[in-house]
Structure formats: structure tokens, C-alpha cells
N, C-alpha and C. Protein backbone atom coordinates (compact mmCIF):
# COMPACT_ATOMS: atom_id res chain seq x y z
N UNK A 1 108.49 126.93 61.67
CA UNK A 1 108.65 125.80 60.78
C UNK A 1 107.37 124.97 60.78
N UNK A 2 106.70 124.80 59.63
CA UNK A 2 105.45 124.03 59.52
C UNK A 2 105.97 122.30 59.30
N UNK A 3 105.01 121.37 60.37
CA UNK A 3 105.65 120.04 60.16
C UNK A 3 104.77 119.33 59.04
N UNK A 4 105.05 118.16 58.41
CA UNK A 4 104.33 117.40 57.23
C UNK A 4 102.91 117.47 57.22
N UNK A 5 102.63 117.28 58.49
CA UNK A 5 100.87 117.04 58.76
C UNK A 5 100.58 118.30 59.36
N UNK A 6 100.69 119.17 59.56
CA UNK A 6 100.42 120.74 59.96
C UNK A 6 98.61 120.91 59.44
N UNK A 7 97.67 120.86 60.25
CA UNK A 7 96.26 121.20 59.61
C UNK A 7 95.55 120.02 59.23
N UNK A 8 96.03 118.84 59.45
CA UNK A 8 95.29 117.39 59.25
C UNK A 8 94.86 116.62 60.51
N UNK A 9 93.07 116.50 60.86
CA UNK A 9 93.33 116.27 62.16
C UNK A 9 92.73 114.23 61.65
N UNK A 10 93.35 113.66 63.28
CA UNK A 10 93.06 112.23 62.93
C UNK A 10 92.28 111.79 64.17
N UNK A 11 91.47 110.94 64.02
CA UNK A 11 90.35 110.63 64.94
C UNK A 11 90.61 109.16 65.58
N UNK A 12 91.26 108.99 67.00
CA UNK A 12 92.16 107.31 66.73
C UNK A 12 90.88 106.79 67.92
N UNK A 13 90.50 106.06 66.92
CA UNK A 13 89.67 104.88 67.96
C UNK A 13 89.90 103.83 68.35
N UNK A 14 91.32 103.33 68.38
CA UNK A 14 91.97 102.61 68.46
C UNK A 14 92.49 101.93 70.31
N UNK A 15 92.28 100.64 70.44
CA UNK A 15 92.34 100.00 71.34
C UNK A 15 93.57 99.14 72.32
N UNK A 16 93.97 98.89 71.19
CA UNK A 16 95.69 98.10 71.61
C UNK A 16 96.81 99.53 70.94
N UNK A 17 97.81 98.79 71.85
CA UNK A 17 98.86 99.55 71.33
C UNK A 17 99.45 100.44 69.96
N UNK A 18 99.34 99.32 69.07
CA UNK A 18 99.74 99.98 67.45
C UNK A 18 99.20 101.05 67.44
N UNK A 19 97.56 101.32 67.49
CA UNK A 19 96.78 102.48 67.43
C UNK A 19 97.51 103.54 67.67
N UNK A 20 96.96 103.79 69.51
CA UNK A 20 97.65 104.74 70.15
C UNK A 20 99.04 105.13 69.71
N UNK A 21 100.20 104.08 69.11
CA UNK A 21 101.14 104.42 69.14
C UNK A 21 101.84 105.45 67.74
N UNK A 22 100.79 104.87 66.58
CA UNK A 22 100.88 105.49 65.62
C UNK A 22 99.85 106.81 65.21
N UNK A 23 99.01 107.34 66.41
CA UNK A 23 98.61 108.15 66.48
C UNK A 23 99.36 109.62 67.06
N UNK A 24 100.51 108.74 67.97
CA UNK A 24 101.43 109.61 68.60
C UNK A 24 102.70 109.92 67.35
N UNK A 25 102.77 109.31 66.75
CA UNK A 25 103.43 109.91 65.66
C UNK A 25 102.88 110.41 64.88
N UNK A 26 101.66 110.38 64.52
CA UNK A 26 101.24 111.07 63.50
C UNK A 26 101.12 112.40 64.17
N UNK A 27 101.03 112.53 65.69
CA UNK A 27 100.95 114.33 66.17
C UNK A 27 102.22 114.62 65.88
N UNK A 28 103.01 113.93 66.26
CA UNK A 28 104.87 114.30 66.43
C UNK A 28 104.66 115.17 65.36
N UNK A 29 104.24 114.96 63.87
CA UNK A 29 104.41 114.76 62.75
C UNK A 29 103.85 116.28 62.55
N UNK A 30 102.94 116.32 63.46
CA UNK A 30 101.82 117.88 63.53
C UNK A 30 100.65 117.42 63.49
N UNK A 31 100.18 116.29 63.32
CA UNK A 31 98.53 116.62 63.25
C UNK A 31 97.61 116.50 64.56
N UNK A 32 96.95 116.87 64.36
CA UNK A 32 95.80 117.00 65.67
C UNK A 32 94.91 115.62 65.58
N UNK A 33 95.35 114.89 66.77
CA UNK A 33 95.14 113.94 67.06
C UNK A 33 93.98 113.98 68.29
N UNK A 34 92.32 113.22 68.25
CA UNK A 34 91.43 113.26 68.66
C UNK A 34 91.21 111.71 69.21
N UNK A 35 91.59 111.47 70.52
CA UNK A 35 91.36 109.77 71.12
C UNK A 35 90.28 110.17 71.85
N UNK A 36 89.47 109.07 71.43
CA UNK A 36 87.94 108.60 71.89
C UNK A 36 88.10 107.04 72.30
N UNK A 37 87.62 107.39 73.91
CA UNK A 37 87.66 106.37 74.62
C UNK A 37 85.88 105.91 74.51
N UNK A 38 86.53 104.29 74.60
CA UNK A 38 84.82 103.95 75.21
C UNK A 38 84.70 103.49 76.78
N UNK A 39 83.52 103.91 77.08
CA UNK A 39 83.81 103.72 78.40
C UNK A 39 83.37 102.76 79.20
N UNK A 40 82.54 102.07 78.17
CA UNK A 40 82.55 100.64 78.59
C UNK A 40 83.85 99.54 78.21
N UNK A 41 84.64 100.18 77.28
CA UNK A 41 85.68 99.04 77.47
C UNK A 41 87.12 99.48 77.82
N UNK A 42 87.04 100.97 78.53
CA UNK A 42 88.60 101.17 78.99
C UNK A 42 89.04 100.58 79.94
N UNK A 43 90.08 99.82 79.88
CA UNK A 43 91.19 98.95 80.89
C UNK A 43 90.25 97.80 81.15
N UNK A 44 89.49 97.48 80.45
CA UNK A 44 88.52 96.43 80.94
C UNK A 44 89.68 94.74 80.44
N UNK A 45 90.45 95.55 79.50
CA UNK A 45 91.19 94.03 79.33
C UNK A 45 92.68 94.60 79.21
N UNK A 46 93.41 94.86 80.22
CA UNK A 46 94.53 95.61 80.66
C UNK A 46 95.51 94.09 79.77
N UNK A 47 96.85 95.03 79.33
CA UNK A 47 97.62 94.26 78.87
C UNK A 47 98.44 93.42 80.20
N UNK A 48 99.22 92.24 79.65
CA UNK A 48 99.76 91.58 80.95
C UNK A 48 100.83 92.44 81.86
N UNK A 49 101.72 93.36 81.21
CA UNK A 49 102.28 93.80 82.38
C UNK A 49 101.51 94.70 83.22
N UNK A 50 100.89 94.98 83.31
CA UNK A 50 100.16 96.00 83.98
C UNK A 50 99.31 95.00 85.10
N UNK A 51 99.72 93.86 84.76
CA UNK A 51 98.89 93.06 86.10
C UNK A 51 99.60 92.73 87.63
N UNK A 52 99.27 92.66 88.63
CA UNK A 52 99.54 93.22 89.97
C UNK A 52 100.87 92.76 89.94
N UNK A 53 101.89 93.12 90.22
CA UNK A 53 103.21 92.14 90.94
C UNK A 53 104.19 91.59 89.60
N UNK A 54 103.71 91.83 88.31
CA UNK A 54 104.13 91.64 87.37
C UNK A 54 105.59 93.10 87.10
N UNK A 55 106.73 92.70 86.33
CA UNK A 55 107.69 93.60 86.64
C UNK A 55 107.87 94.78 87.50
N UNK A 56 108.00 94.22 88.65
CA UNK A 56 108.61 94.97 89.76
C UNK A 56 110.45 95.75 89.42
């Protein structure tokens, strides 16, 4: 079974959430999804839960 996006690839340079998140659907979907990190700014500004002691 071929899915909607079957052969469409997407390039997510994307930083906050929405990005990433609608990049993961667009694979669901079939397409070949390409995340490019930078590496000067990965986790450099971590969202709040992810900070120490925060939801335990």
C-alpha cells in the first residue's frame, strides 16, 4: 500500500516543537524526512520541563 507522500522528501530545520512535530507526521504520512541539527544551538535553550527536578 503506497501512503499520500510516498517519494516526497522534507528537509525540517526546525527548532521548537511544531517543527519536529509536524515533520513526524509528514513521515507517518510516507515522506522522507531529513532533520538538520545545528550544533551550536542544540539544547542550548531546553524547554522548561526538561529542567532539573521539574515533573518528577
Amino acid at each position: 500500500m503506497t501512503l499520500p507522500l510516498d517519494g516526497i522528501k522534507v528537509l525540517d530545520l526546525s527548532r521548537m516543537l511544531p517543527g519536529p512535530y509536524c515533520t513526524m507526521i509528514l513521515g507517518d504520512m510516507g515522506a522522507e524526512v531529513i532533520h538538520v541539527v545545528d550544533p551550536n544551538y542544540a539544547y542550548s535553550n531546553p524547554p522548561p520541563f526538561h529542567q532539573k527536578g521539574r515533573y518528577r
